[in-house]
N, C-alpha and C. Protein backbone atom coordinates (compact mmCIF):
# COMPACT_ATOMS: atom_id res chain seq x y z
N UNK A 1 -17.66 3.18 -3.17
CA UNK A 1 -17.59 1.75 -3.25
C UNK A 1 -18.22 1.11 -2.02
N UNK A 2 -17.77 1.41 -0.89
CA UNK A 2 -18.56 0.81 0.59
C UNK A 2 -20.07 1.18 0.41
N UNK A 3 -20.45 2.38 -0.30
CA UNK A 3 -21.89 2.66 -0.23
C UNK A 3 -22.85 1.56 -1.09
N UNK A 4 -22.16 1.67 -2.42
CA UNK A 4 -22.73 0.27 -3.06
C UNK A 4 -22.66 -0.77 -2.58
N UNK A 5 -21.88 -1.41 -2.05
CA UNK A 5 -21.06 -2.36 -0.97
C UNK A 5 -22.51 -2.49 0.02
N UNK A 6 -22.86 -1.58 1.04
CA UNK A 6 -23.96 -2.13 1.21
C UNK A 6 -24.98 -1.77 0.63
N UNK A 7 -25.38 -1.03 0.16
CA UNK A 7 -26.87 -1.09 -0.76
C UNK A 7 -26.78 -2.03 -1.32
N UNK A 8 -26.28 -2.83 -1.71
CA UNK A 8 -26.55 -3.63 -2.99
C UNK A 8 -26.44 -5.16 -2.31
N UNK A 9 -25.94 -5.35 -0.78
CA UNK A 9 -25.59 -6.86 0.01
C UNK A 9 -26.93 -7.27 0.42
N UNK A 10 -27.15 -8.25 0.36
CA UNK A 10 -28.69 -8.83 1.26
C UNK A 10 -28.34 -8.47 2.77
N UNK A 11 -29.26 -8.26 3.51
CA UNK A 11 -29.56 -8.27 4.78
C UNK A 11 -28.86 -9.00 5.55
N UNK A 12 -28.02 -8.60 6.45
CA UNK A 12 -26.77 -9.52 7.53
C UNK A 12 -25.47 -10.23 6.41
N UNK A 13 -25.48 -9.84 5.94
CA UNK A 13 -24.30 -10.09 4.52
C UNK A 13 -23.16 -9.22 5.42
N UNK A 14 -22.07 -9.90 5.23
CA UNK A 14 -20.87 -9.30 5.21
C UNK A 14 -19.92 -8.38 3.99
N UNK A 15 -19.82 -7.35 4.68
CA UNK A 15 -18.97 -6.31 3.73
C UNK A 15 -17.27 -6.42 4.55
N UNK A 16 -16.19 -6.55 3.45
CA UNK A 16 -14.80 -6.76 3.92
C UNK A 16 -14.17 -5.38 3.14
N UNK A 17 -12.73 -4.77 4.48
CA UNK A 17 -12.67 -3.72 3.60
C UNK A 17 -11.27 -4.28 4.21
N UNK A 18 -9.89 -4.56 2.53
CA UNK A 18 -8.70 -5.04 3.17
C UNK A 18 -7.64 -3.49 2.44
N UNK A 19 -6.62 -3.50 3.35
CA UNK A 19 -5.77 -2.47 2.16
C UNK A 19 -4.60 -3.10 2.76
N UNK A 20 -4.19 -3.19 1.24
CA UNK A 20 -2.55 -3.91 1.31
C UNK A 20 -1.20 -3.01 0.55
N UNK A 21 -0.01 -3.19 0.65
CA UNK A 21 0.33 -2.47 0.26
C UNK A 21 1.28 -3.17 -1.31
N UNK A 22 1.19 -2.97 -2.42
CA UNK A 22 1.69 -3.63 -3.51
C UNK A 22 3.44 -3.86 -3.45
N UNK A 23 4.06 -4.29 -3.07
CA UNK A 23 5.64 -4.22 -2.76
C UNK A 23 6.68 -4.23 -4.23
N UNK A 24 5.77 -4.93 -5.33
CA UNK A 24 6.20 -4.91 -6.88
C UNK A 24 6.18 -3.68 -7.49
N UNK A 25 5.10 -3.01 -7.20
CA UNK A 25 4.86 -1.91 -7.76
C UNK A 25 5.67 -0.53 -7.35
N UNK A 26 5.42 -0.75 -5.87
CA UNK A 26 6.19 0.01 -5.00
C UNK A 26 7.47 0.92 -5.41
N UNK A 27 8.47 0.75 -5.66
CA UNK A 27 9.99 1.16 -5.64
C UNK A 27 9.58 1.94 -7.36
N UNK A 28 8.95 1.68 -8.20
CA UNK A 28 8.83 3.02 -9.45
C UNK A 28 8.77 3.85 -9.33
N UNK A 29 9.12 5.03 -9.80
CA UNK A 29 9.27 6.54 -9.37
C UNK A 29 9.08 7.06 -7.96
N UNK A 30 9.45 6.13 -6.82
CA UNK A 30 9.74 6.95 -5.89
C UNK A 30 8.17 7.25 -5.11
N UNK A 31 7.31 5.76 -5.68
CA UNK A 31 6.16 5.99 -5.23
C UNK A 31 5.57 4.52 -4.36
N UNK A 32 4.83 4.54 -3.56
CA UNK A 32 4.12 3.64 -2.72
C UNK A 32 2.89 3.24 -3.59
N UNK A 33 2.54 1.86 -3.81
CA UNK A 33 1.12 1.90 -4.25
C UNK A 33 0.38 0.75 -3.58
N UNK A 34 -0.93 1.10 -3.10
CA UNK A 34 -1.60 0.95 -1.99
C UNK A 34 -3.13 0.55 -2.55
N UNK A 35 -3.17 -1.19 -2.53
CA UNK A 35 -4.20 -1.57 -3.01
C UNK A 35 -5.32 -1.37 -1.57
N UNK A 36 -6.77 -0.99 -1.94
CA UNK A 36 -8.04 -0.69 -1.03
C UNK A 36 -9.43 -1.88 -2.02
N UNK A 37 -9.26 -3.08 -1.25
CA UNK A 37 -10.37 -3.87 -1.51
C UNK A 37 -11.55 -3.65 -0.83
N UNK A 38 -12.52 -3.73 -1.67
CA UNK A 38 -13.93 -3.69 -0.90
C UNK A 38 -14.61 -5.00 -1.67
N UNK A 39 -15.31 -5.81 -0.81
CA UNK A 39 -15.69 -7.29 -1.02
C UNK A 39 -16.88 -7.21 -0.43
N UNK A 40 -18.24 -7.30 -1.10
CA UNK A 40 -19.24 -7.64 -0.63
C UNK A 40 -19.72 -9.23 -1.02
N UNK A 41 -20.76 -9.27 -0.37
CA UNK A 41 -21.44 -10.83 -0.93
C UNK A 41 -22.88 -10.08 -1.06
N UNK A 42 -22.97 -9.34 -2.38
CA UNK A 42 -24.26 -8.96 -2.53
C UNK A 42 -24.75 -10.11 -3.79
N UNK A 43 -25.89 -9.56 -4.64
CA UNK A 43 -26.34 -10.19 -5.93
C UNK A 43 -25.10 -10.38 -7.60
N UNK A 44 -24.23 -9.66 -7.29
CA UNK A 44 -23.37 -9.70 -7.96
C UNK A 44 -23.79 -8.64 -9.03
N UNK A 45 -22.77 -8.63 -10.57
CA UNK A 45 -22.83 -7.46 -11.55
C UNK A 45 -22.78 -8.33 -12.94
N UNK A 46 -23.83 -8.41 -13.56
CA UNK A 46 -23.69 -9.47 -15.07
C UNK A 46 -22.55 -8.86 -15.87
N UNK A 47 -22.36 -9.83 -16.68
CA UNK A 47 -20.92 -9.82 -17.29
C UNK A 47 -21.71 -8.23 -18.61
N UNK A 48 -22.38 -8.63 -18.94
CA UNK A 48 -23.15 -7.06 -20.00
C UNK A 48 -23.05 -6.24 -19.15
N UNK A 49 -23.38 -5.90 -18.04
CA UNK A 49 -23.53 -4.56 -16.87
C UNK A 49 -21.69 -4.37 -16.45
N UNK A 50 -20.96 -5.56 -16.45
CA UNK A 50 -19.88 -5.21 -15.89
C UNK A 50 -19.14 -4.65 -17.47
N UNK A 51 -19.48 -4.67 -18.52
CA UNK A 51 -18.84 -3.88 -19.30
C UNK A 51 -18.92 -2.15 -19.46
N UNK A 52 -19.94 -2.38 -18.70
CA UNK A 52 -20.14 -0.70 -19.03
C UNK A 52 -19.89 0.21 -17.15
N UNK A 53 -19.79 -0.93 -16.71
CA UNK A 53 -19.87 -0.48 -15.10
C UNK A 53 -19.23 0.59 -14.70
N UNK A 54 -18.06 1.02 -15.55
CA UNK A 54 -17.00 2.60 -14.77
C UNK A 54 -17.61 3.73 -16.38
N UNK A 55 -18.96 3.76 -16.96
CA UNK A 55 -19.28 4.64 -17.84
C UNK A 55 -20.65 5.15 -16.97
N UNK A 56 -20.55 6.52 -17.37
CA UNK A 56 -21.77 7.44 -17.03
C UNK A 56 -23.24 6.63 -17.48
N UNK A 57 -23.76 6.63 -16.84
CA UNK A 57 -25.12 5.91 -17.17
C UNK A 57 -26.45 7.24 -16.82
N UNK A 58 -27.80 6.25 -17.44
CA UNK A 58 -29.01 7.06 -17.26
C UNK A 58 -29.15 6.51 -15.56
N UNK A 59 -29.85 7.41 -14.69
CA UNK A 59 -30.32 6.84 -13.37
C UNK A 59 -31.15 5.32 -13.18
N UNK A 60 -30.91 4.43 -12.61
CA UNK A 60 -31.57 3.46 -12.35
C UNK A 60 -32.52 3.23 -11.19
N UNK A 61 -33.45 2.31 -11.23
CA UNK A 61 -34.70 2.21 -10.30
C UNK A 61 -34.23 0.94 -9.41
N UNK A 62 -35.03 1.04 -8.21
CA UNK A 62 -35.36 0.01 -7.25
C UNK A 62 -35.78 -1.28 -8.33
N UNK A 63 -36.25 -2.19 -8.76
CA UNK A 63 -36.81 -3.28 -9.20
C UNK A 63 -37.93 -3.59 -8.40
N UNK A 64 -38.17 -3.20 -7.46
CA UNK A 64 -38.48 -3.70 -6.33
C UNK A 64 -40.05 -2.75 -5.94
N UNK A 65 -39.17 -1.78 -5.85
CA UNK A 65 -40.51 -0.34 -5.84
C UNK A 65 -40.31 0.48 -6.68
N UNK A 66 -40.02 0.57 -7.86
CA UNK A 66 -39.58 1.47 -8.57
C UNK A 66 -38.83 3.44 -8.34
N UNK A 67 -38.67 3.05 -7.19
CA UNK A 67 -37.47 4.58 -6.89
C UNK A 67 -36.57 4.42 -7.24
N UNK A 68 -36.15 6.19 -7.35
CA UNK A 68 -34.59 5.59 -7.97
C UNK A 68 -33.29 5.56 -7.05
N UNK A 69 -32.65 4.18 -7.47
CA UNK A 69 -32.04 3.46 -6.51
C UNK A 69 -30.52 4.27 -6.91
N UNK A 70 -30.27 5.19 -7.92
CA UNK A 70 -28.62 5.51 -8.40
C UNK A 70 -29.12 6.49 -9.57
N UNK A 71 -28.05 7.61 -9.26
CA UNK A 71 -27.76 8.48 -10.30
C UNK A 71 -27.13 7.51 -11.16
N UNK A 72 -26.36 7.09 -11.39
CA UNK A 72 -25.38 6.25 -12.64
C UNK A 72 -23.82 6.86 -12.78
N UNK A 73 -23.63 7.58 -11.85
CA UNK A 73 -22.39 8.28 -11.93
C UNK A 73 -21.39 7.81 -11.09
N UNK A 74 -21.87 7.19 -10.01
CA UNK A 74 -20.84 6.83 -8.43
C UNK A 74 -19.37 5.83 -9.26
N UNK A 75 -19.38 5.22 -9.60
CA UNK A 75 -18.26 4.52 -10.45
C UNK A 75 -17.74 5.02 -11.14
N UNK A 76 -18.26 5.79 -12.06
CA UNK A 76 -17.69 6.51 -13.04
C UNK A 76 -16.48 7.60 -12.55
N UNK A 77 -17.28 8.22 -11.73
CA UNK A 77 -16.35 9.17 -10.55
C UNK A 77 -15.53 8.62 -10.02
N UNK A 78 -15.31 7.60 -9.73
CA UNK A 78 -14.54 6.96 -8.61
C UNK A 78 -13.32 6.79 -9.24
N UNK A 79 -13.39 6.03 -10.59
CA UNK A 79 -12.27 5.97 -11.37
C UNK A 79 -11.38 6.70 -12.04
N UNK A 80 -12.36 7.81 -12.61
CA UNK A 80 -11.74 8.98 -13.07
C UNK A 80 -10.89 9.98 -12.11
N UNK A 81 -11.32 9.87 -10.93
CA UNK A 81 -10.52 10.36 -10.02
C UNK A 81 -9.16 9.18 -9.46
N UNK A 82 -9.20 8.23 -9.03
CA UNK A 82 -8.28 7.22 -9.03
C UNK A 82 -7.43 7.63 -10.33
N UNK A 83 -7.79 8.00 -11.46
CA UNK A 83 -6.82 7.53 -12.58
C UNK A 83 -5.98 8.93 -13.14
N UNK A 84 -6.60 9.80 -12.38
CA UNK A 84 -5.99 11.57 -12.57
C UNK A 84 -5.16 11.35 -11.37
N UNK A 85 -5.42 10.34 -10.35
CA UNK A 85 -4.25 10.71 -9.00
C UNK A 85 -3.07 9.69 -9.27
N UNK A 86 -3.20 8.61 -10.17
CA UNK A 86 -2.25 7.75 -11.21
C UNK A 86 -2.33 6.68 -10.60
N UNK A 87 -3.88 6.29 -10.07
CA UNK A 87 -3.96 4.51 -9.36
C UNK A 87 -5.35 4.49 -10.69
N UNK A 88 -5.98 3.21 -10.18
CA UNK A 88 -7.07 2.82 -10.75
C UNK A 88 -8.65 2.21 -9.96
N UNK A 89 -9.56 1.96 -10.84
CA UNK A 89 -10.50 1.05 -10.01
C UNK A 89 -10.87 -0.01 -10.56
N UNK A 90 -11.39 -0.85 -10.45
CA UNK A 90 -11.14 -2.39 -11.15
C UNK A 90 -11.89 -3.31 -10.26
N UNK A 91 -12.58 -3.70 -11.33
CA UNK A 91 -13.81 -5.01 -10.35
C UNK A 91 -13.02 -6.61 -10.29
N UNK A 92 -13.30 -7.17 -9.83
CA UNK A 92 -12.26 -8.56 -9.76
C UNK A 92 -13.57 -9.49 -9.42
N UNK A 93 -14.36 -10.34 -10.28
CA UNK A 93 -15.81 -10.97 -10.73
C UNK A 93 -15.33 -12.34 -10.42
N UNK A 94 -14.56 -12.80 -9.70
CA UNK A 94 -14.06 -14.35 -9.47
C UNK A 94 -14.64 -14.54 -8.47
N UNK A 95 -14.78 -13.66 -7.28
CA UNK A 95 -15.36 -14.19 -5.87
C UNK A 95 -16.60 -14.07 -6.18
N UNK A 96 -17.61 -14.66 -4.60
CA UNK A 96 -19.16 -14.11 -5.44
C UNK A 96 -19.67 -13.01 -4.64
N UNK A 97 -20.51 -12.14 -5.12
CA UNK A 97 -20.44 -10.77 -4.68
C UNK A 97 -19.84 -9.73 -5.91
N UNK A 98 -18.84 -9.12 -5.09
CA UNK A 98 -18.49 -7.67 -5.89
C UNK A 98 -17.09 -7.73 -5.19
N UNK A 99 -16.04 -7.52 -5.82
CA UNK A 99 -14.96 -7.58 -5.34
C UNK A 99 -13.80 -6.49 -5.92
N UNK A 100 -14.03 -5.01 -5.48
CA UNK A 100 -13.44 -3.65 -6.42
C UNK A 100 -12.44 -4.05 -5.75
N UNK A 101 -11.06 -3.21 -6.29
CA UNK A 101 -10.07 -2.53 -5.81
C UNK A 101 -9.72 -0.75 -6.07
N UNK A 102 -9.13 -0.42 -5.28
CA UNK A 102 -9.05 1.17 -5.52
C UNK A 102 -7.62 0.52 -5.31
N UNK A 103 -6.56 1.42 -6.80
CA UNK A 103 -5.30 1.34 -6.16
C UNK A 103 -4.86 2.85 -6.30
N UNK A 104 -3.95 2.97 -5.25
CA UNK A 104 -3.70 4.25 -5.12
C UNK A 104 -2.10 4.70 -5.15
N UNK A 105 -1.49 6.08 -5.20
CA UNK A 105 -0.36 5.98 -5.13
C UNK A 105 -0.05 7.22 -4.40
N UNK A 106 1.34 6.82 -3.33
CA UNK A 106 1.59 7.75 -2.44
C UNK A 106 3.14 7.70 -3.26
N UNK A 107 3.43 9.52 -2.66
CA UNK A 107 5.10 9.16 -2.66
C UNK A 107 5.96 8.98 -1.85
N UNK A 108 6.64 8.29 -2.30
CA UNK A 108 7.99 7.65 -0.94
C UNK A 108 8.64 8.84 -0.05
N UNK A 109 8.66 8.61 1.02
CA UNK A 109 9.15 9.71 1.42
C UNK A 109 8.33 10.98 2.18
N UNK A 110 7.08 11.00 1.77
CA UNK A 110 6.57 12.14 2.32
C UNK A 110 6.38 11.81 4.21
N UNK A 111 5.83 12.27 4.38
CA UNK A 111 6.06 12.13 5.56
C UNK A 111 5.04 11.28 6.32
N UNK A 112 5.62 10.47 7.05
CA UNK A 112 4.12 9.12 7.25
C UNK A 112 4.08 9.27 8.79
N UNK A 113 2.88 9.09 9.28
CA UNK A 113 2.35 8.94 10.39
C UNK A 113 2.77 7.26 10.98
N UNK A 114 3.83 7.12 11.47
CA UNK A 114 4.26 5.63 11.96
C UNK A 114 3.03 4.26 12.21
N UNK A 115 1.98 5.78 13.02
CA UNK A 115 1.03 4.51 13.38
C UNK A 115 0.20 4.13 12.70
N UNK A 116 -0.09 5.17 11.73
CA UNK A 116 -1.18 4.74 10.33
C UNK A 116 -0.31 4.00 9.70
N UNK A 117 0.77 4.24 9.12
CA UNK A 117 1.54 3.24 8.30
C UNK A 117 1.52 1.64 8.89
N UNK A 118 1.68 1.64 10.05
CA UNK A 118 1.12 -0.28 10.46
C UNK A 118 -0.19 -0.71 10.38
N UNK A 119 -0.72 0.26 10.75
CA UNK A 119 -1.88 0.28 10.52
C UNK A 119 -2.63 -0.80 9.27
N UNK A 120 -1.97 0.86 8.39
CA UNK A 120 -2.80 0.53 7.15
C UNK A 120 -1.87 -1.01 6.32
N UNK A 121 -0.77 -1.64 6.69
CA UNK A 121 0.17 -2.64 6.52
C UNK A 121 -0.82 -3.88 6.48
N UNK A 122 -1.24 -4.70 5.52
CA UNK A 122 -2.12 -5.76 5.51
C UNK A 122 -3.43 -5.69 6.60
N UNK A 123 -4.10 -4.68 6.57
CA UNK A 123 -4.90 -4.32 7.74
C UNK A 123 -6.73 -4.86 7.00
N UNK A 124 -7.81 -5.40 7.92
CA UNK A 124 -8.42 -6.09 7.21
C UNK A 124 -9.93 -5.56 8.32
N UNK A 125 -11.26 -4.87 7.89
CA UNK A 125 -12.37 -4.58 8.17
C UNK A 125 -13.36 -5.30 7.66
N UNK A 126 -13.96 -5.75 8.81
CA UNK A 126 -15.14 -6.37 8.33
C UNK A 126 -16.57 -5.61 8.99
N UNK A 127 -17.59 -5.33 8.05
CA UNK A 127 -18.98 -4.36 8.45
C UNK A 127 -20.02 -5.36 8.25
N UNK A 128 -21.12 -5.28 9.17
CA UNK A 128 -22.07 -6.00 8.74
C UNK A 128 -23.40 -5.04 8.01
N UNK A 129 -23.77 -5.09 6.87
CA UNK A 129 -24.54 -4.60 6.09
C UNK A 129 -25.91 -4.18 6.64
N UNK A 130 -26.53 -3.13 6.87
CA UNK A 130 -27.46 -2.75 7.78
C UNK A 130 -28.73 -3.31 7.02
């Protein structure tokens, strides 16, 4: 997601990376679930492209110079793995840009590193797009 995140931002564009922790979700089976936003301000994803956006695709080209800019798989993967570990991935098309979430799920209890746990507690990265 950060890799598309910047490939895909214009030049000096800001990339935001927030992870919060869901507190609703939280207390079900004894599990933590741990939203990971990635927010670019690139060209955005058309509403036809965002239907098919987490399916295996043919490789796509630059527009630009015609190389190829993507296998067609990076999403596809992303989710299918998110959704075998019992979180998800999910585009959120309201802001402008690209606005994924990865949600994830830990279990309660295992054993947490104090300082990553504040850490990662409403914690908020901002990259500037090379």
């Amino acid at each position: 997601m950060v890799q598309n995140a910047i490939k895909y931002s214009r030049h000096g564009g800001t990339i935001t990376i927030n992870v919060d922790q869901d507190e609703d979700q939280s207390s079900t089976d004894n599990m933590s679930v741990y939203n990971i936003h990635v927010l670019d301000q690139g060209m955005g994803i058309s509403q036809n492209l965002q239907k098919q956006l987490f399916e295996p695709k043919e490789a796509s080209k630059d527009a630009t110079n015609g190389i190829q800019d993507s296998n067609g798989l990076g999403l596809s993967i992303c989710k299918k793995i998110a959704m075998s570990l019992g979180g998800d991935l999910t585009l959120n098309t309201k802001s402008i840009g690209c606005h994924f979430i990865l949600q994830v799920k830990v279990k309660q209890g295992a054993q947490e590193d104090p300082v990553i746990k504040q850490s990662v507690k409403n914690s908020s990265t901002s990259l500037e797009s090379i």
